[in-house]
N, C-alpha and C. Protein backbone atom coordinates (compact mmCIF):
# COMPACT_ATOMS: atom_id res chain seq x y z
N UNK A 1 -34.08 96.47 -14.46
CA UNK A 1 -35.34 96.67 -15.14
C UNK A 1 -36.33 95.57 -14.72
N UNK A 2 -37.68 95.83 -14.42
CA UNK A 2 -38.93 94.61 -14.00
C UNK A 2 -39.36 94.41 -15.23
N UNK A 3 -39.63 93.37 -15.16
CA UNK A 3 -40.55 92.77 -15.96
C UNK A 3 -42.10 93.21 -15.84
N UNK A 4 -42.77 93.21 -17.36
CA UNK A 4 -43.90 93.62 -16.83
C UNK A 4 -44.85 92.46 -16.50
N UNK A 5 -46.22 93.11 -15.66
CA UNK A 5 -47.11 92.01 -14.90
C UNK A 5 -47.39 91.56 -16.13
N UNK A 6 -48.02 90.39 -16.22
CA UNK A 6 -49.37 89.76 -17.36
C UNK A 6 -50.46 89.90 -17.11
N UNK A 7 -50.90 90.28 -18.17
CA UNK A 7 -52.48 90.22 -17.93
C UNK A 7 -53.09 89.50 -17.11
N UNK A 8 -54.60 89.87 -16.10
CA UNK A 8 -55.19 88.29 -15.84
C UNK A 8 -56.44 88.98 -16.35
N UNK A 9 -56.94 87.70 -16.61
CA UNK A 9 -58.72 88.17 -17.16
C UNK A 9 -59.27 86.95 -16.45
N UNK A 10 -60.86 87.85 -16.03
CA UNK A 10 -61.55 87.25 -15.30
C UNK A 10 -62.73 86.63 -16.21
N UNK A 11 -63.48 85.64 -15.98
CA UNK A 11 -64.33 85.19 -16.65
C UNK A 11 -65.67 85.90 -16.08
N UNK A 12 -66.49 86.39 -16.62
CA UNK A 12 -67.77 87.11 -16.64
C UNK A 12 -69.03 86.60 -17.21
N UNK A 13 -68.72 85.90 -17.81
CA UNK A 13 -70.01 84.95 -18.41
C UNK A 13 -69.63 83.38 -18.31
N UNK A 14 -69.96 82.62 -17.53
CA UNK A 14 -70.00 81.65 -17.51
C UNK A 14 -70.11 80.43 -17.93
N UNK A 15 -71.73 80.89 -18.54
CA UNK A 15 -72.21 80.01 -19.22
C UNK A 15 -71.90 80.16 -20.60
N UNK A 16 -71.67 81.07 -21.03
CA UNK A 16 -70.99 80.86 -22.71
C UNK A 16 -69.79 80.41 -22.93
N UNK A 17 -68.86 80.77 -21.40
CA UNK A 17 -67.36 80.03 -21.22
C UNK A 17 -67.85 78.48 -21.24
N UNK A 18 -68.16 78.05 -20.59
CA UNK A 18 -69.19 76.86 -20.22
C UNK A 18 -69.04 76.17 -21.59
N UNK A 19 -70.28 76.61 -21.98
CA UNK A 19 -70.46 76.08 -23.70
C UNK A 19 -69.29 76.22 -24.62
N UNK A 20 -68.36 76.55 -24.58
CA UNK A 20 -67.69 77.14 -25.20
C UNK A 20 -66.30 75.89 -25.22
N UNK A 21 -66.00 75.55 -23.69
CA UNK A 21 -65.36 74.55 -23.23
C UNK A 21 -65.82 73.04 -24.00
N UNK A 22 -67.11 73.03 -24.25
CA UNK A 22 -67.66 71.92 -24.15
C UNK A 22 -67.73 71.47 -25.74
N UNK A 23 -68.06 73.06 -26.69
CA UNK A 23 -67.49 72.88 -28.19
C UNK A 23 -66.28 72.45 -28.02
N UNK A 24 -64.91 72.30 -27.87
CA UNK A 24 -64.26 71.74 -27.73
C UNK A 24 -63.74 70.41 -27.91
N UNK A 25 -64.85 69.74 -27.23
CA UNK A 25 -64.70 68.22 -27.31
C UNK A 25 -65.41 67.27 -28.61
N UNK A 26 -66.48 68.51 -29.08
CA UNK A 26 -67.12 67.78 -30.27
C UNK A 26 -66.50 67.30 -31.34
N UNK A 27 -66.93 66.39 -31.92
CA UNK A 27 -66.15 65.82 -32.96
C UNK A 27 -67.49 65.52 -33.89
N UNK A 28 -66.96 65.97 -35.21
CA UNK A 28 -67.77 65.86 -36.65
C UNK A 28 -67.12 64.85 -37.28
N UNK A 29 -68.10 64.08 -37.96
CA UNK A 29 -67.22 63.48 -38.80
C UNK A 29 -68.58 63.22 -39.77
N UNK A 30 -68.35 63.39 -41.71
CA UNK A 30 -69.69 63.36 -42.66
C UNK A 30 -68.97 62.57 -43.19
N UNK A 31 -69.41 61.55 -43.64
CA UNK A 31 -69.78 60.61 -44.85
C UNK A 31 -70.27 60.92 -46.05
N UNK A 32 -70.06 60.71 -47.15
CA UNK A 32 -70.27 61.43 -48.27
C UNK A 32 -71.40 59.70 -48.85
N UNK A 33 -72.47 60.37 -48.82
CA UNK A 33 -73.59 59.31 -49.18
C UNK A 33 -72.79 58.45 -50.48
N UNK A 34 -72.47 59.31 -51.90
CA UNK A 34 -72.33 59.11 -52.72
C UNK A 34 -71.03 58.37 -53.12
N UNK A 35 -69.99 57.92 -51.63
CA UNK A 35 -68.89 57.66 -52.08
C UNK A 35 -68.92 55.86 -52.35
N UNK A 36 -68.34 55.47 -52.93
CA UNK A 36 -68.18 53.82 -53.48
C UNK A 36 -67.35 53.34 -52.04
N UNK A 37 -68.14 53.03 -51.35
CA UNK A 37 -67.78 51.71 -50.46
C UNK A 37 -67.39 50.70 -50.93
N UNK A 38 -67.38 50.02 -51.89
CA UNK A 38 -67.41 48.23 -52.38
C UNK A 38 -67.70 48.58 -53.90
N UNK A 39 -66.06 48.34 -54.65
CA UNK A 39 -65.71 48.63 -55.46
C UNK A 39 -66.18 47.46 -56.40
N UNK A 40 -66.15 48.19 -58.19
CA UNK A 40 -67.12 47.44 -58.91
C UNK A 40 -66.00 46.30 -58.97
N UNK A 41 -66.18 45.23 -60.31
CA UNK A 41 -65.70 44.11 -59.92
C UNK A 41 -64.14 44.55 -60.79
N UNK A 42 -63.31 43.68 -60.93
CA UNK A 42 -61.89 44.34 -61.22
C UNK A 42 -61.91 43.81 -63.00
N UNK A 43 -62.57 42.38 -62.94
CA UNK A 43 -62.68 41.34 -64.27
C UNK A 43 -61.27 40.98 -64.62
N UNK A 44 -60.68 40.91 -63.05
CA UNK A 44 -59.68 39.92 -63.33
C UNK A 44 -59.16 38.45 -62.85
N UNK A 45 -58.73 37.74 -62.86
CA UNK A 45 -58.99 36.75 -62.19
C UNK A 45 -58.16 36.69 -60.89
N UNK A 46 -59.07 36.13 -59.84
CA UNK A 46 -58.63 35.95 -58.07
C UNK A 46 -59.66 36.21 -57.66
N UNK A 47 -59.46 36.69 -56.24
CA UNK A 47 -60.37 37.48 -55.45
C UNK A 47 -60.26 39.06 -55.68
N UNK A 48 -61.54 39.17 -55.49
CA UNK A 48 -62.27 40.81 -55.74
C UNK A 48 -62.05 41.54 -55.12
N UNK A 49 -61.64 42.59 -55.12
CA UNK A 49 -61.68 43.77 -53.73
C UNK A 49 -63.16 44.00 -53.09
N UNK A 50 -62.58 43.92 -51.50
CA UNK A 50 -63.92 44.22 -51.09
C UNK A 50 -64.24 45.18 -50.48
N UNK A 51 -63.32 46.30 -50.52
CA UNK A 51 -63.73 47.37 -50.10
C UNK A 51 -62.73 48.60 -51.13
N UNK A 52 -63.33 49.63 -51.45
CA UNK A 52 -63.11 50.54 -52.14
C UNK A 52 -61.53 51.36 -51.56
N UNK A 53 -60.62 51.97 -52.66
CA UNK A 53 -59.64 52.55 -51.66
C UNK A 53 -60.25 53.61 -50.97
N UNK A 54 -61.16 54.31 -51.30
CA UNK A 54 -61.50 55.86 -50.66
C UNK A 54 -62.06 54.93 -49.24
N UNK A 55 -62.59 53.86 -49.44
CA UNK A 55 -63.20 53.26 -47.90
C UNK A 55 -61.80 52.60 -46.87
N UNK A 56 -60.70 52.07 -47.98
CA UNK A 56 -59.86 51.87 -46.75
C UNK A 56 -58.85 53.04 -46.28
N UNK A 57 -58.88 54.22 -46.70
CA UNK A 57 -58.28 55.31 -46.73
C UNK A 57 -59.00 56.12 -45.38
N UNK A 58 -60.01 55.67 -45.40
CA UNK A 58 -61.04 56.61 -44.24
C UNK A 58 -60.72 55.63 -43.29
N UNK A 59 -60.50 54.45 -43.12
CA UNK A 59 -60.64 53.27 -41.85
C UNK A 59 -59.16 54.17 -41.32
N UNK A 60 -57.97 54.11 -42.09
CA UNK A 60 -56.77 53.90 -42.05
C UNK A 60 -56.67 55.65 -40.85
N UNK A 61 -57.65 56.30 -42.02
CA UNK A 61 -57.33 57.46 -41.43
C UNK A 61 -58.00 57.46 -39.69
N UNK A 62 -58.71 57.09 -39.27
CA UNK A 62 -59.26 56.63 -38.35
C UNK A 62 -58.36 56.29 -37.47
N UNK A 63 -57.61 55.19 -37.89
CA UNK A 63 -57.22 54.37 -36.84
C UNK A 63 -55.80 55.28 -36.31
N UNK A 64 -55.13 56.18 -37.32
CA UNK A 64 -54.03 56.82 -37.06
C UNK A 64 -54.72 58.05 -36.33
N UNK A 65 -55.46 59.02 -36.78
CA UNK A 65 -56.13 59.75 -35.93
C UNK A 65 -56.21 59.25 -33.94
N UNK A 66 -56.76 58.34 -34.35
CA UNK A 66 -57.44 58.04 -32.90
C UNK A 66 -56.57 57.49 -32.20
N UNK A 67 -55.27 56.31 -32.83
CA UNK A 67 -54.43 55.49 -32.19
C UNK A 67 -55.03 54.12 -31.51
N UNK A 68 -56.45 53.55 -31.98
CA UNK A 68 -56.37 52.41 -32.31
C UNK A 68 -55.55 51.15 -32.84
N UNK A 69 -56.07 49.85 -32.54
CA UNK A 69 -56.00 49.11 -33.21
C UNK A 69 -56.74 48.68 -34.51
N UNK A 70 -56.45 48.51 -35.47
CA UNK A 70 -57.58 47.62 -36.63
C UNK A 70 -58.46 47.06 -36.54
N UNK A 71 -58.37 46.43 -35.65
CA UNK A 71 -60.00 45.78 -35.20
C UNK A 71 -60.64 46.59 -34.40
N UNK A 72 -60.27 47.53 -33.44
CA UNK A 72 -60.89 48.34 -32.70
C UNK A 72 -61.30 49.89 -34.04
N UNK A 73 -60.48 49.85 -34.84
CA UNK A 73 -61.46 51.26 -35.70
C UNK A 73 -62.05 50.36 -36.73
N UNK A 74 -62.06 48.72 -37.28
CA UNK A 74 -63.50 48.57 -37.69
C UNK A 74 -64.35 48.26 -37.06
N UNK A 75 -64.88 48.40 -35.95
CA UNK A 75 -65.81 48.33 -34.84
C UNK A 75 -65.95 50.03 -34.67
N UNK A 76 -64.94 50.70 -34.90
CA UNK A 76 -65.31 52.36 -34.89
C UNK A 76 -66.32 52.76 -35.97
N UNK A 77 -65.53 52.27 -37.05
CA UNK A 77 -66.05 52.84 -37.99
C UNK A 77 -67.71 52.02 -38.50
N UNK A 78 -67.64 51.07 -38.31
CA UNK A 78 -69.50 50.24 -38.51
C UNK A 78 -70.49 51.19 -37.45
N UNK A 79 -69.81 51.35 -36.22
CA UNK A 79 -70.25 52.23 -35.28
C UNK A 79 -71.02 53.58 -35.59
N UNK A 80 -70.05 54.19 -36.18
CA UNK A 80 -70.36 55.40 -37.23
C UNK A 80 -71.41 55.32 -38.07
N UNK A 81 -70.91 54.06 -39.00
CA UNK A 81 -72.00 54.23 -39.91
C UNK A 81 -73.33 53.65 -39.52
N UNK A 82 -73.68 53.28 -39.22
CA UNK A 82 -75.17 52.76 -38.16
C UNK A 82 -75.71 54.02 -37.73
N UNK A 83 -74.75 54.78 -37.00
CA UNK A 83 -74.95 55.86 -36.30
C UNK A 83 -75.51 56.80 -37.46
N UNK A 84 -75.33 57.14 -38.69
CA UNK A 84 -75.29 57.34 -39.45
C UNK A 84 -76.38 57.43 -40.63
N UNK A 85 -76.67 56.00 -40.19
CA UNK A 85 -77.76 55.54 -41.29
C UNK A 85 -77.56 55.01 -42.79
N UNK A 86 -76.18 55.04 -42.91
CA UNK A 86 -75.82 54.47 -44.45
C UNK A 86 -75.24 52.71 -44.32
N UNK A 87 -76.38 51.94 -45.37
CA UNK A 87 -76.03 50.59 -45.73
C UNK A 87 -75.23 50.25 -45.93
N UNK A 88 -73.87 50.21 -45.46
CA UNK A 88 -72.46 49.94 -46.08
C UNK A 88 -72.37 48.60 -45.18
N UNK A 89 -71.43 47.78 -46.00
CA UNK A 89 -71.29 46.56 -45.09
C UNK A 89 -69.81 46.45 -44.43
């Protein structure tokens, strides 16, 4: 018994293959204006937290995503937000 052929398909439009390839590579990423970067104070005694968990949760997620180092996704992530337009420090 043969096996049957496979399909081949030809590309016919180019330029929407084109574009299409190139969605691909985009990457989204939103910031939620409203989220607490720099958490209120704790009113306990030591040092304060200085960054919110939802803010080190997004670095963290970053750096595993991408396969960075820590210092290389907070230099990602300030990157972003500049890019961005939100005052976060």
């Amino acid at each position: 018994m043969s096996r049957p052929t496979p399909p081949s398909y030809k590309t016919r439009n180019w330029p929407a293959y084109n574009e299409a390839l190139k969605q691909r590579g985009s990457l989204t990423i939103w910031f939620d204006p409203d989220m607490v970067w720099v958490p209120p104070p704790t009113g306990k005694q030591g040092r304060q937290p200085q960054y919110s968990d939802a803010a080190i949760q997004t670095c963290l997620t970053m750096k595993v995503l991408f396969g960075m180092a820590l210092r290389q996704t907070t230099g990602f992530v300030e990157s972003l937000l500049r890019l961005v337009g939100l005052d976060w420090t």
